[in-house]
Protein backbone atom coordinates (compact mmCIF):
# COMPACT_ATOMS: atom_id res chain seq x y z
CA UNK A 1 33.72 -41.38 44.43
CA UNK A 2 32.67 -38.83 46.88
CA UNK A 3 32.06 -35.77 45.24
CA UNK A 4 30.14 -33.40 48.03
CA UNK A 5 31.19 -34.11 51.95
CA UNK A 6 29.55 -32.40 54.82
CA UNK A 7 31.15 -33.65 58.11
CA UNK A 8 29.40 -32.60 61.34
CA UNK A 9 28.53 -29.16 60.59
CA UNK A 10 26.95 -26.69 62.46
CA UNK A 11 25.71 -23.76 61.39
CA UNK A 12 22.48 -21.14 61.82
CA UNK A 13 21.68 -17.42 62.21
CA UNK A 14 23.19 -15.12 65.01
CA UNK A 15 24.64 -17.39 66.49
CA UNK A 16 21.21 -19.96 66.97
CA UNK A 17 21.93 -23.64 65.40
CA UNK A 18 20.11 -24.68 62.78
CA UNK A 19 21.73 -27.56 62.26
CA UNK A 20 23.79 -29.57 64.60
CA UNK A 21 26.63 -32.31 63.56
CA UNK A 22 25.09 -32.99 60.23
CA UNK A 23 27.24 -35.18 58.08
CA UNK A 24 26.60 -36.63 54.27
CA UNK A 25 28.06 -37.36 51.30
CA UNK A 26 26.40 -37.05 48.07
CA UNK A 27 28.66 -39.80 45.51
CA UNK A 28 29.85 -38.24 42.05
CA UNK A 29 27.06 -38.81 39.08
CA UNK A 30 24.35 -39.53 41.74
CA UNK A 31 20.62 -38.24 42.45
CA UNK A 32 20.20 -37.41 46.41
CA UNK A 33 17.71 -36.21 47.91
CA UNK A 34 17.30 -34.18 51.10
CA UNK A 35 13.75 -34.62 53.01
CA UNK A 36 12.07 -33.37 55.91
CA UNK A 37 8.90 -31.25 57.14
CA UNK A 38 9.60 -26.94 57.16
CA UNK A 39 12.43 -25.59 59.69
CA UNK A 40 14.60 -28.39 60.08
CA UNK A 41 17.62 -27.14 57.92
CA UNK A 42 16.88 -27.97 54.47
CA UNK A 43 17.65 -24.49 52.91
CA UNK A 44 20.50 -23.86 55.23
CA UNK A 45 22.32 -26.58 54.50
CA UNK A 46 22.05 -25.65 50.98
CA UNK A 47 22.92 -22.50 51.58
CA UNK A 48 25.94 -23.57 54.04
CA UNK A 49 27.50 -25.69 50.62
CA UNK A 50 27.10 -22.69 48.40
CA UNK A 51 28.69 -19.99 51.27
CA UNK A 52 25.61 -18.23 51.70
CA UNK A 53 26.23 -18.60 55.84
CA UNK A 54 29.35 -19.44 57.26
CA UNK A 55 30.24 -22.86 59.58
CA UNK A 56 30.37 -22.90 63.82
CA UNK A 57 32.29 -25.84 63.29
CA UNK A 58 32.79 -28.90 60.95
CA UNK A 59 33.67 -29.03 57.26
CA UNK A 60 32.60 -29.17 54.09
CA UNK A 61 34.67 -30.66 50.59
CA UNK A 62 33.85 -30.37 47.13
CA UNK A 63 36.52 -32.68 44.96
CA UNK A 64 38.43 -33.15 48.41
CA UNK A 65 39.24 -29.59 48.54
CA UNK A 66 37.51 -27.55 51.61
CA UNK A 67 35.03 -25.23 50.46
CA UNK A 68 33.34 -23.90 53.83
CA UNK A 69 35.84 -20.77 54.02
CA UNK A 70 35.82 -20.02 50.04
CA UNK A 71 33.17 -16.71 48.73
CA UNK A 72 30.12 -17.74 46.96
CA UNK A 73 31.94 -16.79 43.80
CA UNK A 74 34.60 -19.25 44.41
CA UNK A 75 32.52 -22.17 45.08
CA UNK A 76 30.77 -21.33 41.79
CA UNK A 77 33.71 -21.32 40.17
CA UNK A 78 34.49 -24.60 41.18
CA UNK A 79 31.32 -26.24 39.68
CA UNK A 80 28.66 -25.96 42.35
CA UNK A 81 25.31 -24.45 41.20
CA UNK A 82 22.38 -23.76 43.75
CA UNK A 83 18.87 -23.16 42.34
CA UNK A 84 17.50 -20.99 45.35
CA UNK A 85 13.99 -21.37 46.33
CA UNK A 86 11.61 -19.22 45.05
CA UNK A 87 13.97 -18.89 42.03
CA UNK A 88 15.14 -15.48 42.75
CA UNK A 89 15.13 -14.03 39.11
CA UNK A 90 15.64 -10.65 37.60
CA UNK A 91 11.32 -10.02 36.63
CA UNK A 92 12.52 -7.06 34.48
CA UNK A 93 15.45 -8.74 32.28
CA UNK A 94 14.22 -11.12 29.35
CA UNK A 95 14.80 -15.06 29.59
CA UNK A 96 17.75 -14.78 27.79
CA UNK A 97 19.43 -11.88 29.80
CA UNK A 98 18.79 -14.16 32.69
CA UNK A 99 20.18 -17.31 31.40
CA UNK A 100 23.55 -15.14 30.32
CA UNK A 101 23.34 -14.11 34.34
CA UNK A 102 24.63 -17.55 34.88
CA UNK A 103 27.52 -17.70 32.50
CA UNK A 104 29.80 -15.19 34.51
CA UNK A 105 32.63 -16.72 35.59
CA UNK A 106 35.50 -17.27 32.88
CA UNK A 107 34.88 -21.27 32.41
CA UNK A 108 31.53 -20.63 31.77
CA UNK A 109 31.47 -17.77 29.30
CA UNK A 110 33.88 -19.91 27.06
CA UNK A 111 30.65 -21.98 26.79
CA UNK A 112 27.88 -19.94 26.57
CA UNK A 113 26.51 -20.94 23.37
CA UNK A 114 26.79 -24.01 24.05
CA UNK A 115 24.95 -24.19 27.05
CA UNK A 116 22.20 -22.06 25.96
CA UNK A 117 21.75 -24.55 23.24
CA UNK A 118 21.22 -27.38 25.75
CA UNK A 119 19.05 -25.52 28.23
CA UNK A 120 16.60 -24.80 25.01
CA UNK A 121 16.69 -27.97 24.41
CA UNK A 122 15.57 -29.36 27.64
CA UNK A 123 13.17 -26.41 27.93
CA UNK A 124 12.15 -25.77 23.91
CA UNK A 125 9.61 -23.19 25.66
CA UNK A 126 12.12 -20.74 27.01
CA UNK A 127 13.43 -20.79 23.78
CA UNK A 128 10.03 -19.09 22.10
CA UNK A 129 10.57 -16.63 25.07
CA UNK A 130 13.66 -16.11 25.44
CA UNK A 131 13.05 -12.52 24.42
CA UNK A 132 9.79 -12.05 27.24
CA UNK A 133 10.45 -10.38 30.57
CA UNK A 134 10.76 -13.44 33.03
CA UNK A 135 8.19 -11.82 35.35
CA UNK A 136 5.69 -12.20 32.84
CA UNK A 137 6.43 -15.84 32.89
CA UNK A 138 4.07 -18.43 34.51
CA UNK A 139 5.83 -20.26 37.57
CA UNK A 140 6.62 -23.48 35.82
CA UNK A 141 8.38 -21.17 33.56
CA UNK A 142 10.28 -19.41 35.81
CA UNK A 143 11.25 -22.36 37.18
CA UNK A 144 12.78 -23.45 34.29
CA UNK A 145 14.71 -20.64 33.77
CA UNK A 146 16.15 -20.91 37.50
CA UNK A 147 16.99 -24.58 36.39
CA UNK A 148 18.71 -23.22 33.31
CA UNK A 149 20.43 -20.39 34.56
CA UNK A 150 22.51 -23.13 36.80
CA UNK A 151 22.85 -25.11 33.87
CA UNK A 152 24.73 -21.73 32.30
CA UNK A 153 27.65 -21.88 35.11
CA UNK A 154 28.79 -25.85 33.72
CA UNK A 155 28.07 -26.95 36.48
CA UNK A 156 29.53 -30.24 38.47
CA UNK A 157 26.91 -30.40 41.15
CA UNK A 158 23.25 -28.73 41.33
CA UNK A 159 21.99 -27.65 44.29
CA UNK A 160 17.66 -27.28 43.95
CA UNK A 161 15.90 -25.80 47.35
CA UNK A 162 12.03 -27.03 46.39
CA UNK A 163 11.69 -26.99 42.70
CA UNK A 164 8.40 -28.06 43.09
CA UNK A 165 7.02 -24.64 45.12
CA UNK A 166 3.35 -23.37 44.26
CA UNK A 167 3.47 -25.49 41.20
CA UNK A 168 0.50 -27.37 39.68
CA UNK A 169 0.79 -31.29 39.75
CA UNK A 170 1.58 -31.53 35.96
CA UNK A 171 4.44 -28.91 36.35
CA UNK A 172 5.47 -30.58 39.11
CA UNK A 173 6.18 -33.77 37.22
CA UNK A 174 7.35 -32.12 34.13
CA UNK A 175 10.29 -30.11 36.70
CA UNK A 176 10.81 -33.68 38.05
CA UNK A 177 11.72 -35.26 34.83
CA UNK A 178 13.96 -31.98 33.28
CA UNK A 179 16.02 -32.74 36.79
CA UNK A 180 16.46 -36.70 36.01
CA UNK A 181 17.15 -36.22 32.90
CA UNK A 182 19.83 -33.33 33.54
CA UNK A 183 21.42 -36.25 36.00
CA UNK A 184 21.38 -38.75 33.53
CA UNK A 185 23.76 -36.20 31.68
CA UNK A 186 25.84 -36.68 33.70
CA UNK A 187 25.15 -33.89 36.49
CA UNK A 188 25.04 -34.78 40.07
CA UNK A 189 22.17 -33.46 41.99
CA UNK A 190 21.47 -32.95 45.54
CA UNK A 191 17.53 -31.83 45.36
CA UNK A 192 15.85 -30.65 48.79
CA UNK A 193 12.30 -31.08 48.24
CA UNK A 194 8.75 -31.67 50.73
CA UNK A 195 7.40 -33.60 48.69
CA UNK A 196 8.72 -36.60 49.66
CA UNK A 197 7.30 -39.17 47.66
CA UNK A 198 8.01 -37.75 44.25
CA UNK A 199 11.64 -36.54 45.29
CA UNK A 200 12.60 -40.47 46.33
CA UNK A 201 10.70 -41.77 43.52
CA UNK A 202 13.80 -40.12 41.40
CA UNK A 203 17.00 -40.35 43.76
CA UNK A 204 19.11 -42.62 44.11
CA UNK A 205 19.66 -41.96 47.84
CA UNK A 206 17.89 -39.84 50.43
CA UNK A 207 18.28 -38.31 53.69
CA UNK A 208 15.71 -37.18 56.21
CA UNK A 209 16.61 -34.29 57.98
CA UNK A 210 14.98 -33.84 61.46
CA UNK A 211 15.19 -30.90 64.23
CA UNK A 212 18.65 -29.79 62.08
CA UNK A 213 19.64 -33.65 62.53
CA UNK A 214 20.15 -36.50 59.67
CA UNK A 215 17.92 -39.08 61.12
CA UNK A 216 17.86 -41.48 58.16
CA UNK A 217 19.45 -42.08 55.07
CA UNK A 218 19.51 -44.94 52.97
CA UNK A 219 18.85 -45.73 49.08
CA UNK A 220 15.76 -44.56 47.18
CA UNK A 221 14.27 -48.04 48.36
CA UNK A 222 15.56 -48.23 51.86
CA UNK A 223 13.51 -45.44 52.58
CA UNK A 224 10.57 -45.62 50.85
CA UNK A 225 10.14 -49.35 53.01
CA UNK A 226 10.85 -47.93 56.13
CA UNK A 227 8.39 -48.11 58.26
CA UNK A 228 9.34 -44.70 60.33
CA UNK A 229 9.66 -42.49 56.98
CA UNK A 230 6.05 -43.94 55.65
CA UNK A 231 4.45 -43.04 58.76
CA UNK A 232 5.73 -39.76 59.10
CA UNK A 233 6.18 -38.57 55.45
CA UNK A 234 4.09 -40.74 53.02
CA UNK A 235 0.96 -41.22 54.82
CA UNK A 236 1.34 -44.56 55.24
């Protein structure tokens, strides 16, 4: 079952296209992944599902129900989470003030406990700081709190612009396995990423954007044989 559907949207800033007839579909329960090198409409796409920036034209559906024209709020509300890059916390608020920061709509706050509960137990370290300022936090940290403040909304669908930014390798691999393992639970994910090799290693699909164009998609596999994506994104 489709759960996310982008058909040939177009969208950009003042008026300049960033990207141009881009259509996917991300399946309910699945792991996609959206590749590609820096500029070619991986963070505006994200931020097209999540109504950051409006649609020139196209559509985009969430459940079947049209989401492109709905407020931020709205589309939250819904069950669509989006983990901005460079995790965009409050540095002055504790971990804990931040995690409640994602529990505001009415569904969510019915659950707060509950979710808290789960996002210290996929990060048991936030939980030993859940009282420390999250600017005081070390990236991978912060990172984890941006995961788990999503995680507070109850979230159908997470949205993740470059987990993996200005993290060490070990981080990097520890962030990787908190996100399958949040799938597994039954969370779809639609993870934009640069490194390529380590975000198709975990999807289930992929799609490579180029120039604010999809130019190929396929399964996890698909792409990791294809000849075009190992030249141009896993040094092969």
């Amino acid at each position: 079952m489709a759960l996310l559907k982008l058909e040939s949207i177009e969208t950009g800033y003042r008026r300049t296209p960033v990207l141009k007839q881009v259509s996917l579909t991300v399946g309910e329960g699945q792991l996609a992944t959206l590749v590609g090198s820096n500029g070619s409409g991986k963070t505006t796409l994200l931020r097209a599902v999540s109504g950051m920036i409006r649609l020139y034209s196209g559509s985009i559906s969430f459940e079947d129900v049209r989401i492109d024209k709905k407020a931020s709020h709205e589309i939250v509300g819904l069950g669509v989470a989006h983990i901005p890059q460079g995790r965009q916390l409050f540095p002055k608020m504790t971990v804990e003030e931040n995690l409640a920061m994602g529990a505001y709509t009415e569904r969510a706050s019915r659950r707060a406990a509950e979710a808290a509960e789960q996002v210290y137990s996929l990060f048991p370290k936030l939980e030993q700081r859940r009282l420390q300022l999250a600017g005081t936090l070390s990236g991978g940290e912060q990172q984890m709190v941006a995961i788990g403040r999503a995680l507070m909304s109850s979230p159908r669908i997470l949205l993740c612009d470059e987990p993996s930014l200005g993290l060490a390798p070990i981080l990097v691999s520890k962030i990787f396995s908190a996100i399958q393992q949040i799938n597994k639970g039954g969370i779809t994910i639609l993870l934009v990423e640069q490194n390529v090799r380590s975000a198709l290693a975990i999807a289930h699909q992929g799609f490579v954007l180029e120039n604010g164009r999809i130019a190929f998609e396929g399964s996890r596999n698909e792409l990791m044989d294809d000849s075009r994506v190992k030249r141009a994104y896993l040094g092969a």
